[in-house]
PDB file of N, CA and C in Angstrom:
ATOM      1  N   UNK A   1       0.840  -1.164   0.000  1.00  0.00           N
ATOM      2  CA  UNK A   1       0.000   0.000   0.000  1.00  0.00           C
ATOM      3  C   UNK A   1       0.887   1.229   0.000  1.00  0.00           C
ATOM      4  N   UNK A   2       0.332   2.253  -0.451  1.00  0.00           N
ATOM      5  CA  UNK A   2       0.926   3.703  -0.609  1.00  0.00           C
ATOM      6  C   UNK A   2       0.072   4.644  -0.031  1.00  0.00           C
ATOM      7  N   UNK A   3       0.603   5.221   1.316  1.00  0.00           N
ATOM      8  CA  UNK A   3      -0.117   6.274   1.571  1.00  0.00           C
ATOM      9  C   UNK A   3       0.178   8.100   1.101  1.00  0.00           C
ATOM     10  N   UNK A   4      -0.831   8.858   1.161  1.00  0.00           N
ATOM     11  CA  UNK A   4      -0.443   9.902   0.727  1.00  0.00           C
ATOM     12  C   UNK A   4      -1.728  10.695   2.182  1.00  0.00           C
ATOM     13  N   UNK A   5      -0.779  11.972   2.589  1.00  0.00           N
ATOM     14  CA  UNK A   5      -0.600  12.991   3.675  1.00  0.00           C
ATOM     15  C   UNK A   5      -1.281  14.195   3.109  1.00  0.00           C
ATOM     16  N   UNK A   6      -2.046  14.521   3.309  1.00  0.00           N
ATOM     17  CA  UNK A   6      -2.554  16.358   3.216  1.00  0.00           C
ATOM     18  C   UNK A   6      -2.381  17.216   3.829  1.00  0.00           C
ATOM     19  N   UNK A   7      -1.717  18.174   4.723  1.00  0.00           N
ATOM     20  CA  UNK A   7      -0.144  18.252   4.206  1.00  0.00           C
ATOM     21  C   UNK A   7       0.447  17.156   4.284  1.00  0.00           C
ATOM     22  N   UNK A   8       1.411  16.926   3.650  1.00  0.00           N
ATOM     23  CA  UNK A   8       2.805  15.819   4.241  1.00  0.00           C
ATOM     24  C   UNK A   8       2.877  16.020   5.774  1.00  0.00           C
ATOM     25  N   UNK A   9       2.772  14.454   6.596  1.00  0.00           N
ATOM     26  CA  UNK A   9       3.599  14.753   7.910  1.00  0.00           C
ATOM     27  C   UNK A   9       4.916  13.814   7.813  1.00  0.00           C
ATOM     28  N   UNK A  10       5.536  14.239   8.759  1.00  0.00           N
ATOM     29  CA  UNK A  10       6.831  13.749   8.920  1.00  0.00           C
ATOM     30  C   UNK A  10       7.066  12.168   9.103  1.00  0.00           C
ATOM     31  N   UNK A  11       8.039  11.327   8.657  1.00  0.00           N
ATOM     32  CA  UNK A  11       7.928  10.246   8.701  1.00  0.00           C
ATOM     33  C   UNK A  11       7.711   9.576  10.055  1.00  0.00           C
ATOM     34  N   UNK A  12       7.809  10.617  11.290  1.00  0.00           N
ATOM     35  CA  UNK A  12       7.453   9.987  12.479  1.00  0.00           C
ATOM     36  C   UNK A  12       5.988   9.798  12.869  1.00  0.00           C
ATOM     37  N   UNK A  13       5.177  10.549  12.218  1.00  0.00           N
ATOM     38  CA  UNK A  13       4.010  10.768  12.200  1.00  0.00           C
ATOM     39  C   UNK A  13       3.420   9.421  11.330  1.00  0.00           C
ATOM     40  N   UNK A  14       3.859   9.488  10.234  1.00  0.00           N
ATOM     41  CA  UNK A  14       3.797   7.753   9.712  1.00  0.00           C
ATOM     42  C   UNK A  14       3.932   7.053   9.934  1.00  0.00           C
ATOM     43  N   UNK A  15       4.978   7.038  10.981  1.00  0.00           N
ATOM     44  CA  UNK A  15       5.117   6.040  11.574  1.00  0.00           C
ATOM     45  C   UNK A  15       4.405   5.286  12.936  1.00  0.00           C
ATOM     46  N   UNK A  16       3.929   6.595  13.605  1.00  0.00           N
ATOM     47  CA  UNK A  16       2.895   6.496  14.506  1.00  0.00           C
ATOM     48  C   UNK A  16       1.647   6.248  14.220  1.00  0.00           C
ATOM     49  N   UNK A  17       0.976   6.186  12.757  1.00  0.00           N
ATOM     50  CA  UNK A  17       0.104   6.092  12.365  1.00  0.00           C
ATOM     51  C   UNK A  17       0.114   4.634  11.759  1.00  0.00           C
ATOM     52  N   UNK A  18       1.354   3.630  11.620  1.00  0.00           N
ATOM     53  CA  UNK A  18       1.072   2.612  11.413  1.00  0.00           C
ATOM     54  C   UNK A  18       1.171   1.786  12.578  1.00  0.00           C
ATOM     55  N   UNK A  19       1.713   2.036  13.978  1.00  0.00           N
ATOM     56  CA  UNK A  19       1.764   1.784  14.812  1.00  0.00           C
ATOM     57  C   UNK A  19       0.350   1.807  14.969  1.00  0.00           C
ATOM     58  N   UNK A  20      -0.734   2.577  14.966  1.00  0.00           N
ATOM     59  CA  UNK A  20      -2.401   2.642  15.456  1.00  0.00           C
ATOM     60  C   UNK A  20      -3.012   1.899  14.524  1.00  0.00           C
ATOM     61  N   UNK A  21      -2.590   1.252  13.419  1.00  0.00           N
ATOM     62  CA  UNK A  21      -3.188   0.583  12.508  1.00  0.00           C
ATOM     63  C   UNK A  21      -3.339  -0.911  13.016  1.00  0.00           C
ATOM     64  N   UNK A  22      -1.951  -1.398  13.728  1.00  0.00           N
ATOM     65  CA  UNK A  22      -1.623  -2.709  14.173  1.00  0.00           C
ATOM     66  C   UNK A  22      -2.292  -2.449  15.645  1.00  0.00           C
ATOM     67  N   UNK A  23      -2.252  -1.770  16.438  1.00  0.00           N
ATOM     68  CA  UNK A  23      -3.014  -1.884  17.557  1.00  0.00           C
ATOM     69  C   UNK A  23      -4.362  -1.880  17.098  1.00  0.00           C
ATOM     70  N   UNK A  24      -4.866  -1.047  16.272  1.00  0.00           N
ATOM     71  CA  UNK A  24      -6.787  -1.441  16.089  1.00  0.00           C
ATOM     72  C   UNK A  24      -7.003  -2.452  15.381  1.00  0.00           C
ATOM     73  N   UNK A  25      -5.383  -3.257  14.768  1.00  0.00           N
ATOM     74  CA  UNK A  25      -6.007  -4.747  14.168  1.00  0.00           C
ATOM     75  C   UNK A  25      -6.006  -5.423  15.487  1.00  0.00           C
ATOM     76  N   UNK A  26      -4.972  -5.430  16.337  1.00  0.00           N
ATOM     77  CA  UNK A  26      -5.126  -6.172  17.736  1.00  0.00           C
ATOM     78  C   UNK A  26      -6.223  -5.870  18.330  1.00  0.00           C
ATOM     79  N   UNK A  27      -6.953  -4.576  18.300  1.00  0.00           N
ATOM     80  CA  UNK A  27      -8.117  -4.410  18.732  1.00  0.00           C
ATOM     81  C   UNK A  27      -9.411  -5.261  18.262  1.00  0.00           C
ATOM     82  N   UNK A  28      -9.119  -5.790  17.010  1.00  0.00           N
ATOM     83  CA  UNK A  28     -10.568  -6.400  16.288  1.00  0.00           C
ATOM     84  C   UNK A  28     -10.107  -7.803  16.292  1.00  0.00           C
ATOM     85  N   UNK A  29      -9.387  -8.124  17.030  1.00  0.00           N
ATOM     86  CA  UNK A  29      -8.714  -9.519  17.377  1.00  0.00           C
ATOM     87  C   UNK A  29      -8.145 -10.139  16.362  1.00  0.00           C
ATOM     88  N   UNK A  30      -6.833  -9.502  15.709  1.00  0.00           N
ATOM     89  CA  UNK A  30      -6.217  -9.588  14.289  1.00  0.00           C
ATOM     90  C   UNK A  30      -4.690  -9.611  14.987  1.00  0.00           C
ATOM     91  N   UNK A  31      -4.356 -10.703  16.160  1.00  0.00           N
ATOM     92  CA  UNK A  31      -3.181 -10.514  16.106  1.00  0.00           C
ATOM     93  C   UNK A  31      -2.046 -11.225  14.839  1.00  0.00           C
ATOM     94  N   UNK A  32      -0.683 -11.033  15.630  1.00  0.00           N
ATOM     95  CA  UNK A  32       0.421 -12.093  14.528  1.00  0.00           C
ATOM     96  C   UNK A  32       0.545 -11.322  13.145  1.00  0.00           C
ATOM     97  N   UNK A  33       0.146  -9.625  13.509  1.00  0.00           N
ATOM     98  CA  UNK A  33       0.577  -9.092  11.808  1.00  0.00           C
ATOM     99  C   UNK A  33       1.813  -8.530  11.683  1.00  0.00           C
ATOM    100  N   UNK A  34       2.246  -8.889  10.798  1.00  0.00           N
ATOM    101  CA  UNK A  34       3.897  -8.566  10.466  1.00  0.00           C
ATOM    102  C   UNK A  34       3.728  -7.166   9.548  1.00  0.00           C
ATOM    103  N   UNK A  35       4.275  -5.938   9.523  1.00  0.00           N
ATOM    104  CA  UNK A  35       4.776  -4.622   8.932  1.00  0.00           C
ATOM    105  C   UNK A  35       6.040  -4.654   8.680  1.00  0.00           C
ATOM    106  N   UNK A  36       6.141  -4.365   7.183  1.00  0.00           N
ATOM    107  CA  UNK A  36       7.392  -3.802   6.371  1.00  0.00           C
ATOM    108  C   UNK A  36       7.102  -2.228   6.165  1.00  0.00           C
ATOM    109  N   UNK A  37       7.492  -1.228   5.802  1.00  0.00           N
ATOM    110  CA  UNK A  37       7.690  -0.137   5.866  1.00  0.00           C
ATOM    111  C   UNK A  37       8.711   0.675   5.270  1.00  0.00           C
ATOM    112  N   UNK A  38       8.194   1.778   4.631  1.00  0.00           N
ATOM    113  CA  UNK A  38       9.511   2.358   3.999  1.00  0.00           C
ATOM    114  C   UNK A  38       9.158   3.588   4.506  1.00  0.00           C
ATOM    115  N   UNK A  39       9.349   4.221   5.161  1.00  0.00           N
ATOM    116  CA  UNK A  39       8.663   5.456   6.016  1.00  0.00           C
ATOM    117  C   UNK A  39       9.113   6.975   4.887  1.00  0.00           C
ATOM    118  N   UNK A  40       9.804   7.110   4.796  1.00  0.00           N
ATOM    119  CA  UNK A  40      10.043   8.677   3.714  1.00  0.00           C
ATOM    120  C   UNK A  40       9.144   8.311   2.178  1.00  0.00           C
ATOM    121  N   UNK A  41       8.807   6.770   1.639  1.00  0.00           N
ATOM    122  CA  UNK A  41       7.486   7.167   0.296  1.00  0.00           C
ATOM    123  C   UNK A  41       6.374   6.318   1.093  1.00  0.00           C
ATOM    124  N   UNK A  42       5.976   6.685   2.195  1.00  0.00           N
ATOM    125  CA  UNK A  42       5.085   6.253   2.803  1.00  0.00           C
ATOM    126  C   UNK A  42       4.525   5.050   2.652  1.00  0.00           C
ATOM    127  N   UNK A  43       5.176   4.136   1.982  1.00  0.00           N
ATOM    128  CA  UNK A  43       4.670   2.899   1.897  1.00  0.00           C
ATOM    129  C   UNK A  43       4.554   1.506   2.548  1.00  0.00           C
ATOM    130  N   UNK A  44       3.937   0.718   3.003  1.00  0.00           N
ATOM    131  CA  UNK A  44       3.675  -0.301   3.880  1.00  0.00           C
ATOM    132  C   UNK A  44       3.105  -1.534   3.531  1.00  0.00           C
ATOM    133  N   UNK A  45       3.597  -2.866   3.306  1.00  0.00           N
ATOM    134  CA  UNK A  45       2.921  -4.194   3.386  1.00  0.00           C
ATOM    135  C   UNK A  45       2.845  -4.518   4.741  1.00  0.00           C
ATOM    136  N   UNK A  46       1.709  -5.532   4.885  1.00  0.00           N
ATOM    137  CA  UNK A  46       0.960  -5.858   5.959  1.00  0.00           C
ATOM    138  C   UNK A  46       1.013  -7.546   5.640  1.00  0.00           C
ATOM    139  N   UNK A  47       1.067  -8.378   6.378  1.00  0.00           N
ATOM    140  CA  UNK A  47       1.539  -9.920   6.600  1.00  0.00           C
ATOM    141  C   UNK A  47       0.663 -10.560   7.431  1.00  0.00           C
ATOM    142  N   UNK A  48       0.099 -11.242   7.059  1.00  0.00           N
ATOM    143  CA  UNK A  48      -0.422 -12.046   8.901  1.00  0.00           C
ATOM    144  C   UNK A  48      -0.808 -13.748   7.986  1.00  0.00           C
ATOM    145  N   UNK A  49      -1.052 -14.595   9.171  1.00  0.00           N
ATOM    146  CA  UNK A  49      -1.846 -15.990   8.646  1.00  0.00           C
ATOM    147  C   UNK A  49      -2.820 -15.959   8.790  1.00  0.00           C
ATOM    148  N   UNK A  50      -3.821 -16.158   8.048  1.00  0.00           N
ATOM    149  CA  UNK A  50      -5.557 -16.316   7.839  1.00  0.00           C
ATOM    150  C   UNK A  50      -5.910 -17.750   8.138  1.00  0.00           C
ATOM    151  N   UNK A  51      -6.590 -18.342   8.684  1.00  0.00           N
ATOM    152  CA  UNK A  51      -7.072 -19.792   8.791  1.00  0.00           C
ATOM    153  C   UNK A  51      -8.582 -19.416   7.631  1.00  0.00           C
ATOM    154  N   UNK A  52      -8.493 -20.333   7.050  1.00  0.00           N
ATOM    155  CA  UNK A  52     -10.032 -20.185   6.451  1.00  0.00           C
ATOM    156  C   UNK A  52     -10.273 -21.354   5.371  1.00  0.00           C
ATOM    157  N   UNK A  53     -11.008 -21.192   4.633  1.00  0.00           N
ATOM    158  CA  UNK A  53     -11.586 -22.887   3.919  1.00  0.00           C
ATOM    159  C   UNK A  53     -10.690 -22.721   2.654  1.00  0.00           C
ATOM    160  N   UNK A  54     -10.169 -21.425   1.986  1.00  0.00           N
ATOM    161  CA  UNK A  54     -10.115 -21.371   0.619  1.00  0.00           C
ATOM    162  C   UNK A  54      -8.730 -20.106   1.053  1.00  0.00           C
ATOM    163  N   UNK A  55      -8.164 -19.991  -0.327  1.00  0.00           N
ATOM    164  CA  UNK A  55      -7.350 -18.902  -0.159  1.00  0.00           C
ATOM    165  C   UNK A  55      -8.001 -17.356  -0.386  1.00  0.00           C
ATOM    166  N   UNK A  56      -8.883 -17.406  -1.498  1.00  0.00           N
ATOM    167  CA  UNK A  56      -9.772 -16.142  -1.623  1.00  0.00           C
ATOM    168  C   UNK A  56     -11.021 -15.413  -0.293  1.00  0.00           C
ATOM    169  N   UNK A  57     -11.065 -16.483   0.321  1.00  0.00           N
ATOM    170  CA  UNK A  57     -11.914 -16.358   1.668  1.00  0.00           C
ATOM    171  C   UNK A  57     -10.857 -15.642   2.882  1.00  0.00           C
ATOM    172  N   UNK A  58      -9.323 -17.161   2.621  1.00  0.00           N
ATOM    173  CA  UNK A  58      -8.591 -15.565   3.610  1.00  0.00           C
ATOM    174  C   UNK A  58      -8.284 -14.374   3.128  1.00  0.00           C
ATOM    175  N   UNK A  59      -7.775 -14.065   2.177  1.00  0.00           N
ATOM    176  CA  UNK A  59      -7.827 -13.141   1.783  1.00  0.00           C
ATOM    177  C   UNK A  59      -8.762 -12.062   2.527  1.00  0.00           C
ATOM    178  N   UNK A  60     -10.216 -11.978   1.554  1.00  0.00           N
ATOM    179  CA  UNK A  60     -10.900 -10.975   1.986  1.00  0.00           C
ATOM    180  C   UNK A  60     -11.437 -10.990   3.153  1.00  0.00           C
ATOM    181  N   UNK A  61     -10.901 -11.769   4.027  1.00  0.00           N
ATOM    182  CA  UNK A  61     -11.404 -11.598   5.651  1.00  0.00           C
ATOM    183  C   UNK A  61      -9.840 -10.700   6.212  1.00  0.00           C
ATOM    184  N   UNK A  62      -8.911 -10.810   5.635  1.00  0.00           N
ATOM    185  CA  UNK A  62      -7.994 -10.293   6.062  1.00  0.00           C
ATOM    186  C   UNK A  62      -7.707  -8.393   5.598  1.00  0.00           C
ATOM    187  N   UNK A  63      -8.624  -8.526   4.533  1.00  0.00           N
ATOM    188  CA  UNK A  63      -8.400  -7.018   3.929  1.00  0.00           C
ATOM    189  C   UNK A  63      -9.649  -6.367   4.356  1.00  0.00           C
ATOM    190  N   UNK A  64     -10.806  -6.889   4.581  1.00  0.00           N
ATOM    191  CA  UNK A  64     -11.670  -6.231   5.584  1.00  0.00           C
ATOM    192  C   UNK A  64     -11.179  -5.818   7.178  1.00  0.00           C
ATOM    193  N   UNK A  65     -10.565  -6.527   7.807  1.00  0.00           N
ATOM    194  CA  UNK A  65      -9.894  -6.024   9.039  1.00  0.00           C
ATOM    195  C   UNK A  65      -8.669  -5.237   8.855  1.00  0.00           C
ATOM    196  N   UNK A  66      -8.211  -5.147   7.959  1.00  0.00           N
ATOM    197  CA  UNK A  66      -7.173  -4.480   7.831  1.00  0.00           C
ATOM    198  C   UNK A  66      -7.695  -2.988   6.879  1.00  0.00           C
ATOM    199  N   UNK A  67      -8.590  -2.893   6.202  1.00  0.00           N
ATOM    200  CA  UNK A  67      -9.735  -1.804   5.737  1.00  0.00           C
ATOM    201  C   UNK A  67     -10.407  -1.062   7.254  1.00  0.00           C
ATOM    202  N   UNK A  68     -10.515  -1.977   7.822  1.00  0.00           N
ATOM    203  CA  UNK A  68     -11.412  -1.573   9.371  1.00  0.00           C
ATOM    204  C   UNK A  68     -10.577  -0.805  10.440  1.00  0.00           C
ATOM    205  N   UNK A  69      -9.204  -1.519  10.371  1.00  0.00           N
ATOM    206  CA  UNK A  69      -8.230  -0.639  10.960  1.00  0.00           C
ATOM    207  C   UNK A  69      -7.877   0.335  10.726  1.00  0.00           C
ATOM    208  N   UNK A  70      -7.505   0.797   9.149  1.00  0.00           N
ATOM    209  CA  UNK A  70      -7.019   1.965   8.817  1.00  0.00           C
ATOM    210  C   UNK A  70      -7.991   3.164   8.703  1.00  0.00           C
ATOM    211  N   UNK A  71      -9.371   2.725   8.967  1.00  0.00           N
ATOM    212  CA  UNK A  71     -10.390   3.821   9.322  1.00  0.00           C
ATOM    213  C   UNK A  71     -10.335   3.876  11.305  1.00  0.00           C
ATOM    214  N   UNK A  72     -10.389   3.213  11.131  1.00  0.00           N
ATOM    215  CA  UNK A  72     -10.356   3.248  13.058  1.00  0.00           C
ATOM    216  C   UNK A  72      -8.942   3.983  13.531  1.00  0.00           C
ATOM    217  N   UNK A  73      -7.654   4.052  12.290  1.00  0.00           N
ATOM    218  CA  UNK A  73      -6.540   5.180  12.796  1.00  0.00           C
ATOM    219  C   UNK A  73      -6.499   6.227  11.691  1.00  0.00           C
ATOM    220  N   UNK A  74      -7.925   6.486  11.380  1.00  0.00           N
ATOM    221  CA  UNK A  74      -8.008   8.090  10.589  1.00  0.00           C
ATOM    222  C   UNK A  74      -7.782   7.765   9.368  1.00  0.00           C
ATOM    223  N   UNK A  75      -7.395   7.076   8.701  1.00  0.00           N
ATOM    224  CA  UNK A  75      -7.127   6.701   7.117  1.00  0.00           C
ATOM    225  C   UNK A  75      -8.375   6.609   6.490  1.00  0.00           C
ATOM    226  N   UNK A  76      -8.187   7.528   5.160  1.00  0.00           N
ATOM    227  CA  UNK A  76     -10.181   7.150   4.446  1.00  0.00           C
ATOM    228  C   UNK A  76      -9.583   6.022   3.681  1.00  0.00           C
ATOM    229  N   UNK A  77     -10.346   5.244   2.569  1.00  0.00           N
ATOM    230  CA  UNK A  77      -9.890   4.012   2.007  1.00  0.00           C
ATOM    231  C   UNK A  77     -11.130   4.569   0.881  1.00  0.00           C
ATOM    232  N   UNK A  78     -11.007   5.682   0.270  1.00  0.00           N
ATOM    233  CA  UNK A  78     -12.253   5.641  -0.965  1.00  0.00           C
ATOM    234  C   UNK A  78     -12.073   4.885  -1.931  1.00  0.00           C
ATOM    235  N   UNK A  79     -10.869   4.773  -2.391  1.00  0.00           N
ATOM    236  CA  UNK A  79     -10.322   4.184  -3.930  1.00  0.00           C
ATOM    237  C   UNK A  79      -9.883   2.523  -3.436  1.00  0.00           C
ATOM    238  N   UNK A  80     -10.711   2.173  -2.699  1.00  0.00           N
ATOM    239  CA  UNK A  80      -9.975   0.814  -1.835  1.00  0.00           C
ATOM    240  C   UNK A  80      -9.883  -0.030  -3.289  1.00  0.00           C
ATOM    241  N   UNK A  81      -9.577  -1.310  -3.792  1.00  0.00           N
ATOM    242  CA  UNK A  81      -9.262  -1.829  -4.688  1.00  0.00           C
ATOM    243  C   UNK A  81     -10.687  -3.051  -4.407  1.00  0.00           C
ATOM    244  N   UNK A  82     -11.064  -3.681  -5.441  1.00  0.00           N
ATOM    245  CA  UNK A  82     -11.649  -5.155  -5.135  1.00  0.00           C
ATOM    246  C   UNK A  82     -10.989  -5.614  -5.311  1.00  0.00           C
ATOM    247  N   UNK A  83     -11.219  -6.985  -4.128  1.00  0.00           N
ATOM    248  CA  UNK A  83     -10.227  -7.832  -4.139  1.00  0.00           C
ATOM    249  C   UNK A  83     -10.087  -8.728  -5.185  1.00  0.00           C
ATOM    250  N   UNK A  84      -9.305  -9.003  -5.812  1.00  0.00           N
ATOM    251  CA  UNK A  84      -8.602 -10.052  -6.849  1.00  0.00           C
ATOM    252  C   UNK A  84      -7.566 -10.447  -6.705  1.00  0.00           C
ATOM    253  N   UNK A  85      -7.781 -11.949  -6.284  1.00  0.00           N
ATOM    254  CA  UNK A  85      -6.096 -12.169  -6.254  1.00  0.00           C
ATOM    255  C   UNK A  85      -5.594 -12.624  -7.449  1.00  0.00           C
ATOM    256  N   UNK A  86      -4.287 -12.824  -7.215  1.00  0.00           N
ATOM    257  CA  UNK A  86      -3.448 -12.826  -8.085  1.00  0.00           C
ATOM    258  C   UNK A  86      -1.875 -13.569  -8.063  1.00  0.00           C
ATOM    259  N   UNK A  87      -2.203 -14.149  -6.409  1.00  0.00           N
ATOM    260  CA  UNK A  87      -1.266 -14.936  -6.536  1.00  0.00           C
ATOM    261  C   UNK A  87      -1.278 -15.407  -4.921  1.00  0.00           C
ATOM    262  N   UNK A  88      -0.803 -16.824  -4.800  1.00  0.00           N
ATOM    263  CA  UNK A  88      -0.913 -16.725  -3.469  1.00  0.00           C
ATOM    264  C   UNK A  88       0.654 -17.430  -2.739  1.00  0.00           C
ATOM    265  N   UNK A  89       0.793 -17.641  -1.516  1.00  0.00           N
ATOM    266  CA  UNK A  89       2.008 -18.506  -0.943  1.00  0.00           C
ATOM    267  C   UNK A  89       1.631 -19.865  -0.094  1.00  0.00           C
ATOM    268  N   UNK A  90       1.708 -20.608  -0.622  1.00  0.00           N
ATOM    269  CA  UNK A  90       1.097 -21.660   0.386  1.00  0.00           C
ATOM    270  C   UNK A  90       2.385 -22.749   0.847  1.00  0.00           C
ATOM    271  N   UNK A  91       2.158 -22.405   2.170  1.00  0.00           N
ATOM    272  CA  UNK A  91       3.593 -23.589   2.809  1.00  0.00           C
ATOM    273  C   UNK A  91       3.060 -24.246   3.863  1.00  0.00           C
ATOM    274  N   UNK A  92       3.833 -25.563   3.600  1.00  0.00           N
ATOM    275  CA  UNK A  92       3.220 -26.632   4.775  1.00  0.00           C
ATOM    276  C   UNK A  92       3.557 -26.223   6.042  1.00  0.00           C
ATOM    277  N   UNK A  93       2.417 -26.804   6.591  1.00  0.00           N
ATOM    278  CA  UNK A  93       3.018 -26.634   8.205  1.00  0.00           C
ATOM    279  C   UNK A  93       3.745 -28.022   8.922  1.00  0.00           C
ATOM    280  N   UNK A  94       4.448 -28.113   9.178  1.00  0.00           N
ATOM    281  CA  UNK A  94       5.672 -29.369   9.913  1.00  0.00           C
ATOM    282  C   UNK A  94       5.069 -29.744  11.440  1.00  0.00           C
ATOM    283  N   UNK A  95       5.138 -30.884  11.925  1.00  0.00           N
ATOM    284  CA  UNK A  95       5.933 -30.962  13.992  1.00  0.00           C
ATOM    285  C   UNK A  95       7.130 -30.694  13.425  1.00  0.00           C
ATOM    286  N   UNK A  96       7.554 -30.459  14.984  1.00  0.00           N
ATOM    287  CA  UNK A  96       8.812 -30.453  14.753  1.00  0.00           C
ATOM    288  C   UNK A  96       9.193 -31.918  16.042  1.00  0.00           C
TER     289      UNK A  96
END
């Protein structure tokens, strides 16, 4: 994702603002999400494991809470995308 600032705030401010993104996913009971970040072109991937029947099901259970968060830390989402995937990662799980 790519965010964009009206004015620009400072990358600490971005950074505090993705910090409130991952606490209101912990808030909607979305723990285990991993953030990458490039803080000066404001940009951010978001990571987590979905349990669900299908891969397109996790998916959009995962981009609705993560849509839900970034309004719950002030972010609008007008131009949000439909979901289509387009590719997925699937790895076994082991005992060890």
């Amino acid at each position: 994702m790519i965010f964009s600032a009206d004015p620009e705030g400072a990358d600490e401010q971005f950074e505090a603002f993705l910090d409130e993104v991952l606490n209101q996913l912990a808030a909607i009971g979305r723990e285990g999400v991993d953030l990458a970040a490039r803080l000066t072109e404001r940009y951010a991937e978001f990571e987590t494991t979905v349990e669900a029947t299908d891969f397109n099901t996790a998916g959009a259970s995962f981009l609705m809470d993560l849509r839900t968060a970034l309004h719950a830390a002030g972010c609008a989402t007008a131009d949000w995308p439909r979901f289509a995937p387009h590719g997925q990662h699937v790895r076994e799980l082991r005992t060890v």
